[in-house]
C-alpha atoms as a PDB file:
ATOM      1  CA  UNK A   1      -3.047 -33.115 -25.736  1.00  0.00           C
ATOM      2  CA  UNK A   2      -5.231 -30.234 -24.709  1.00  0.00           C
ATOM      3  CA  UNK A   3      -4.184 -27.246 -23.342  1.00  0.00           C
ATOM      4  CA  UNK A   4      -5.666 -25.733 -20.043  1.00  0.00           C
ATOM      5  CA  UNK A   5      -5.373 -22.015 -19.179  1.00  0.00           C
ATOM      6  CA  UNK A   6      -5.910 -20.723 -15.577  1.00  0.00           C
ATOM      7  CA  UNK A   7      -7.329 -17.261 -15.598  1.00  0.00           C
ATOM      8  CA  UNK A   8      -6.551 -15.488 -12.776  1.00  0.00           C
ATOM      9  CA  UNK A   9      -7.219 -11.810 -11.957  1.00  0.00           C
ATOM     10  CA  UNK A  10      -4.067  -9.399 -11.411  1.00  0.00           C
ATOM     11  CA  UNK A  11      -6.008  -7.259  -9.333  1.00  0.00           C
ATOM     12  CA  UNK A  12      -8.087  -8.878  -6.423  1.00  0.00           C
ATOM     13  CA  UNK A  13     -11.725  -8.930  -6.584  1.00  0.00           C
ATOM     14  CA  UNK A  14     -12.337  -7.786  -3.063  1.00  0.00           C
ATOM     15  CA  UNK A  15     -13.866  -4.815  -2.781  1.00  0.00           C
ATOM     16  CA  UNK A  16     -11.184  -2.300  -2.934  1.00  0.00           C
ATOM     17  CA  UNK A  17      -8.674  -2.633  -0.046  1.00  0.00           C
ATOM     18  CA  UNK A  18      -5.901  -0.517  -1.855  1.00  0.00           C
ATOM     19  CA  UNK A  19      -8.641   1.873  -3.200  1.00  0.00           C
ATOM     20  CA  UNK A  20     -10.063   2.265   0.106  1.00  0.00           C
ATOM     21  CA  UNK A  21      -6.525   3.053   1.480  1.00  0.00           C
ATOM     22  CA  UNK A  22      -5.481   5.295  -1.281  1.00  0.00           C
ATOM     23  CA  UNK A  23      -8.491   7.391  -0.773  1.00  0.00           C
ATOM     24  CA  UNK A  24      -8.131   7.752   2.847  1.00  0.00           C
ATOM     25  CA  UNK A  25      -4.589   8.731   2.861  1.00  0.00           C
ATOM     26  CA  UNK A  26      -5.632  10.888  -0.339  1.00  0.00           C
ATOM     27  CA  UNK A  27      -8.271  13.062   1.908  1.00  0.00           C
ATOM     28  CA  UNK A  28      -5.949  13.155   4.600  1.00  0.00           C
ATOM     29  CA  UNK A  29      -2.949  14.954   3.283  1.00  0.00           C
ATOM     30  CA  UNK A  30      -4.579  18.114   2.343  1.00  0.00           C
ATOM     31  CA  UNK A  31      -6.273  18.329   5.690  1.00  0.00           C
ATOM     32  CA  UNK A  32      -2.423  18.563   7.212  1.00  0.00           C
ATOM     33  CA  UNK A  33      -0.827  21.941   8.309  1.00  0.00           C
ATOM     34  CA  UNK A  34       2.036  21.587   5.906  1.00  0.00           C
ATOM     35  CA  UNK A  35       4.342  19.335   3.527  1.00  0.00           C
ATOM     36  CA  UNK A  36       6.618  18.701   6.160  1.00  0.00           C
ATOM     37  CA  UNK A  37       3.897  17.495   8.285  1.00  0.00           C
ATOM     38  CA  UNK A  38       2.147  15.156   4.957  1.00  0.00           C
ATOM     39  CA  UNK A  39       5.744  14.005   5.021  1.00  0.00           C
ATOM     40  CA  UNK A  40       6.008  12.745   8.508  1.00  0.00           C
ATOM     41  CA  UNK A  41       2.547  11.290   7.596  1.00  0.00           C
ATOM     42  CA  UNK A  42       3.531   9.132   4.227  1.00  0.00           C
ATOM     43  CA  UNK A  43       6.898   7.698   6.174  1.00  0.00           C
ATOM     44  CA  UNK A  44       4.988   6.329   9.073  1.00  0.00           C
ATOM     45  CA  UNK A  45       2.246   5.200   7.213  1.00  0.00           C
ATOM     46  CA  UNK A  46       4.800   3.344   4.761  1.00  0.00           C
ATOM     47  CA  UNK A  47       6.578   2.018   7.731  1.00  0.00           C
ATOM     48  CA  UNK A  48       3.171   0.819   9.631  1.00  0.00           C
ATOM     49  CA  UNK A  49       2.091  -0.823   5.973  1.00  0.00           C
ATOM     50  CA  UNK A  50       5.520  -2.729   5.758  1.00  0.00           C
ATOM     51  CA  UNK A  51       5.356  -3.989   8.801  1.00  0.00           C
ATOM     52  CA  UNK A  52       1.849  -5.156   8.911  1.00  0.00           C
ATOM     53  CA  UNK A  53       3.261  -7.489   5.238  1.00  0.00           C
ATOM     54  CA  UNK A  54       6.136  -8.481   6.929  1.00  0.00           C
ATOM     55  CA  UNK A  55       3.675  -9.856   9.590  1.00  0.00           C
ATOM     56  CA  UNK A  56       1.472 -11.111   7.236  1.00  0.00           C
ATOM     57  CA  UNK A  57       4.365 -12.834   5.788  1.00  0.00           C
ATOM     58  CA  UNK A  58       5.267 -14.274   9.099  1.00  0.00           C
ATOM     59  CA  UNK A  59       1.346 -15.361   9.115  1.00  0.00           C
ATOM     60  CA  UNK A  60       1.473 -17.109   5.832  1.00  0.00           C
ATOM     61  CA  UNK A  61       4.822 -18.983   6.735  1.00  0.00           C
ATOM     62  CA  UNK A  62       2.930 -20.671   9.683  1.00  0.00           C
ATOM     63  CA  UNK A  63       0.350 -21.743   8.316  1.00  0.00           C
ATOM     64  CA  UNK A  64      -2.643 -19.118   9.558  1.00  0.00           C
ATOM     65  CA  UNK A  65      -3.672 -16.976   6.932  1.00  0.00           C
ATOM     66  CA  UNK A  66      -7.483 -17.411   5.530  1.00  0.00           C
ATOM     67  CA  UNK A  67      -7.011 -16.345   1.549  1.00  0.00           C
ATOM     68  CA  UNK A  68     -10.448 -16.116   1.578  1.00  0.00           C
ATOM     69  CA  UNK A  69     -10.462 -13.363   4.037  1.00  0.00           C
ATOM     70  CA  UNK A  70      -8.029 -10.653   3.874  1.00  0.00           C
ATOM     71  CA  UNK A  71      -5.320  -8.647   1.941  1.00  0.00           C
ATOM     72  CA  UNK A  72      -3.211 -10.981  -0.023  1.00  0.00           C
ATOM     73  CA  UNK A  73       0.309 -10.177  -0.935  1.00  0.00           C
ATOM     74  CA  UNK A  74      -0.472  -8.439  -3.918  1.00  0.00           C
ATOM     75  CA  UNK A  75      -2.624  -5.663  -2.079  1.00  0.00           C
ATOM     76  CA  UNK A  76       0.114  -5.445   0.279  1.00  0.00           C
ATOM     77  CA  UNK A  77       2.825  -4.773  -2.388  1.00  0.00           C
ATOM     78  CA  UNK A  78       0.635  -2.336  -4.532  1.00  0.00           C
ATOM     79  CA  UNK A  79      -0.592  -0.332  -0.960  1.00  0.00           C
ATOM     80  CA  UNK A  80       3.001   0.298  -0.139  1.00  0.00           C
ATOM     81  CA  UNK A  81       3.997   1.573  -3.269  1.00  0.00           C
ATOM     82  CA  UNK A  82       1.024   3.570  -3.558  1.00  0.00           C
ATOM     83  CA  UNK A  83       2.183   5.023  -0.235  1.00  0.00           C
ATOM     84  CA  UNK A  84       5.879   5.557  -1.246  1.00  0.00           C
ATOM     85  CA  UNK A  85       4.861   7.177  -4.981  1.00  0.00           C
ATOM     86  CA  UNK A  86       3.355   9.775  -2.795  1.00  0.00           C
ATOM     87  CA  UNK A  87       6.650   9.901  -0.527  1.00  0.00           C
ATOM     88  CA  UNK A  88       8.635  10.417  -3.051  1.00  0.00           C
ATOM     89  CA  UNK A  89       6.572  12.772  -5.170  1.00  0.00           C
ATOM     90  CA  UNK A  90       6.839  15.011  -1.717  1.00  0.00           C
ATOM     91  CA  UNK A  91      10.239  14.821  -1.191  1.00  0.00           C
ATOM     92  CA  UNK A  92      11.131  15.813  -4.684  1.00  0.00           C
ATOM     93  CA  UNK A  93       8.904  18.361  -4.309  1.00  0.00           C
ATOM     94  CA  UNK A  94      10.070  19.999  -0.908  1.00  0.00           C
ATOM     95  CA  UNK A  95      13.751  19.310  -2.664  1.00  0.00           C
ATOM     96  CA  UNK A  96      13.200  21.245  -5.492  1.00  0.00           C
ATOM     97  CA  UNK A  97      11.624  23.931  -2.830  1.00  0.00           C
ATOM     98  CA  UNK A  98      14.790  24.195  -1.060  1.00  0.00           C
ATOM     99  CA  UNK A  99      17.105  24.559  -4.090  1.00  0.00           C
END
């Protein structure tokens, strides 16, 4: 009996959707007036990102979602979280501001 391994990447090949997103909302958030503001900014945009999975969920479920064009569900998951690290590093932040 011989053995066969699938390789698979972790990490899509595509060029860069999460690294494309990270650095936009990175040169964003200094451009804003204030944390409060970068705050507002990191919520909506984690809300918006959610939302766009949970329809690309719905997407998948029916049946019309091209793998070989798009995010797949591991850019989604690693975008958001990119997008909530920053969240939550700013929250502790303007916490630790107002104690």
């Amino acid at each position: 009996m011989t053995a066969v391994v699938l390789i698979f990447p972790l990490k899509p090949e595509a060029p860069g959707f999460v690294e494309r997103l990270v650095r936009a909302i990175d040169a964003q958030l200094p451009q804003l007036t204030d944390d409060a503001t970068r705050l507002r900014v990191l919520e909506a945009s984690e809300h918006r990102w959610t939302l766009r999975y949970l329809a690309f969920q719905r997407n998948v479920a029916e049946g019309r979602y091209d793998e070989t064009n798009g995010p797949t569900a591991f850019d989604y998951a690693i975008a958001i979280s990119e997008i909530s690290q920053r969240r939550t590093r700013l929250e502790m932040k303007l916490r630790g501001a107002r104690s």
